[in-house]
C-alpha atoms as a PDB file:
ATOM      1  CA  UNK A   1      -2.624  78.071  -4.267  1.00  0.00           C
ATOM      2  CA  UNK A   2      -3.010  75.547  -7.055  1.00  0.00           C
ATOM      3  CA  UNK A   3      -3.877  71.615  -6.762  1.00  0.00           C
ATOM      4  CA  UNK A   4      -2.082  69.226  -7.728  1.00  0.00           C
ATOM      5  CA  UNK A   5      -2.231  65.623  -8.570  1.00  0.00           C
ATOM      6  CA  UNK A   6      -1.064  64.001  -5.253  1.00  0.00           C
ATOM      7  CA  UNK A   7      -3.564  62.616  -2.960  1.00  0.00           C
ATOM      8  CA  UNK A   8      -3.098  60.931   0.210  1.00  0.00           C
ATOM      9  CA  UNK A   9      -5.334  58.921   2.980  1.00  0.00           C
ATOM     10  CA  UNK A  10      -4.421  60.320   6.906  1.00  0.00           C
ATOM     11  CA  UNK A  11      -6.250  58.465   9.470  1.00  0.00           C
ATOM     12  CA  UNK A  12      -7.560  60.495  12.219  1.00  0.00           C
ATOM     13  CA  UNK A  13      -9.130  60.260  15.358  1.00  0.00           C
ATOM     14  CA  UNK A  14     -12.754  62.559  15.952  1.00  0.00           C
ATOM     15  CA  UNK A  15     -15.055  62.899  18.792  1.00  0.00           C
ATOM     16  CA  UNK A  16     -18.819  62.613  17.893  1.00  0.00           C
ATOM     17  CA  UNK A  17     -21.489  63.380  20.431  1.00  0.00           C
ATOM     18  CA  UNK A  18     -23.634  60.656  21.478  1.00  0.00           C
ATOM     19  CA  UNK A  19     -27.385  60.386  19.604  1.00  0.00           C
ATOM     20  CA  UNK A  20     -29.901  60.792  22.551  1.00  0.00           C
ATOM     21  CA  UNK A  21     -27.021  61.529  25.319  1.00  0.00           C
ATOM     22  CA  UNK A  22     -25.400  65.095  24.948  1.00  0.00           C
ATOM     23  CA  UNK A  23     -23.438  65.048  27.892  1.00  0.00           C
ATOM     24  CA  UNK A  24     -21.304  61.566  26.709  1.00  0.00           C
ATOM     25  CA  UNK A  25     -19.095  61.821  23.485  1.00  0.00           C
ATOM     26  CA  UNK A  26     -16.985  58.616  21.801  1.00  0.00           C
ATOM     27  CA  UNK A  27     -14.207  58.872  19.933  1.00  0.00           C
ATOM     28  CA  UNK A  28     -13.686  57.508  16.223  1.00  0.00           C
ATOM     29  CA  UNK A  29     -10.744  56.764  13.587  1.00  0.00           C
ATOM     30  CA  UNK A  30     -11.344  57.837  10.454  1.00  0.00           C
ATOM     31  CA  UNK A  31      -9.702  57.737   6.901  1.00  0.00           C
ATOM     32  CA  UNK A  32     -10.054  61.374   5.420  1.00  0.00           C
ATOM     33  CA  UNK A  33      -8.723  61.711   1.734  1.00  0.00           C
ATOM     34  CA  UNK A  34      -6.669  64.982   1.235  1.00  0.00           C
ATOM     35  CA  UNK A  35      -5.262  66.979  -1.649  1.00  0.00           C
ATOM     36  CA  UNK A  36      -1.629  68.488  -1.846  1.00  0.00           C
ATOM     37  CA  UNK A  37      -1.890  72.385  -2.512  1.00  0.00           C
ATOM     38  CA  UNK A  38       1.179  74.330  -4.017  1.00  0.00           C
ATOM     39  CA  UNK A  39       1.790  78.210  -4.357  1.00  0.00           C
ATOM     40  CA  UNK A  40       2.774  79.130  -8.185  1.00  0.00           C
ATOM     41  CA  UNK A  41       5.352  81.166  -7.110  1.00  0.00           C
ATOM     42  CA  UNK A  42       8.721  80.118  -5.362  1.00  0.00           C
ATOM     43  CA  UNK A  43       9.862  81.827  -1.893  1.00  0.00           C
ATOM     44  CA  UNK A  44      13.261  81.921  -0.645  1.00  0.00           C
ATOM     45  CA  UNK A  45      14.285  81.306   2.717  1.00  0.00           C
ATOM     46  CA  UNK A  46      17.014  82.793   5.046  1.00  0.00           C
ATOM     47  CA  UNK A  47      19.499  79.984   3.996  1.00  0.00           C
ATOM     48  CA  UNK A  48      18.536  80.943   0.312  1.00  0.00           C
ATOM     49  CA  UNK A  49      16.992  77.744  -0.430  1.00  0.00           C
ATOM     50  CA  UNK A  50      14.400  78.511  -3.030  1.00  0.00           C
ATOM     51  CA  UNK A  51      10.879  76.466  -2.128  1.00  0.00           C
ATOM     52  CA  UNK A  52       7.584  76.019  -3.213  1.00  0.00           C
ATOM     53  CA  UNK A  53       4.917  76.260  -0.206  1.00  0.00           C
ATOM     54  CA  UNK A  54       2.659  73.855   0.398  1.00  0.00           C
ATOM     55  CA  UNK A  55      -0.129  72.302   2.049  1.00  0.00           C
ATOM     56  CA  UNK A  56      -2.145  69.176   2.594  1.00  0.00           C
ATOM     57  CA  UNK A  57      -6.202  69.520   2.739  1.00  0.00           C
ATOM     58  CA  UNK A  58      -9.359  67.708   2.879  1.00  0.00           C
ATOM     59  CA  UNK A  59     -11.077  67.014   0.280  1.00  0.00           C
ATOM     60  CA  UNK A  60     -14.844  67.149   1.358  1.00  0.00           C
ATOM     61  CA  UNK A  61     -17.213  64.576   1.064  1.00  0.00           C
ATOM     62  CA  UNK A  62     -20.571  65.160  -0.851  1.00  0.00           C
ATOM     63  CA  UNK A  63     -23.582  62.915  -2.170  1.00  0.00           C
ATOM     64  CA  UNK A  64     -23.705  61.806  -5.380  1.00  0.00           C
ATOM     65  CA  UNK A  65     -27.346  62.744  -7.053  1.00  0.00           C
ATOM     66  CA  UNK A  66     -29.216  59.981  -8.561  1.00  0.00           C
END
């Protein structure tokens, strides 16, 4: 799959663990940037429709060095 140039924001919800208290957990929403993947080839379906595939994903999260 190839990137492209289209991002997006999806806000999700995630369960962390308590610090200091494994047994409780909270739940957070959370703004994740993500990417839009495309195959370089096109696929035809049973209608015969040609389409790209494609997919949405994260785009992780590092730390800049200073």
């Amino acid at each position: 799959m190839t990137p492209t140039n289209e991002l997006r924001f999806v806000e999700r919800m995630i369960t962390e663990p308590v610090p200091n208290q494994p047994t409780l957990c909270i739940k957070k929403l959370v703004r994740i940037l993500q990417q839009k993947w495309q195959n370089s080839y096109w696929t035809t379906d049973e209608s015969g429709c040609k389409y790209q595939e494609e997919e949405w994903r994260d785009v992780p999260c590092v730390k800049e060095n200073t």
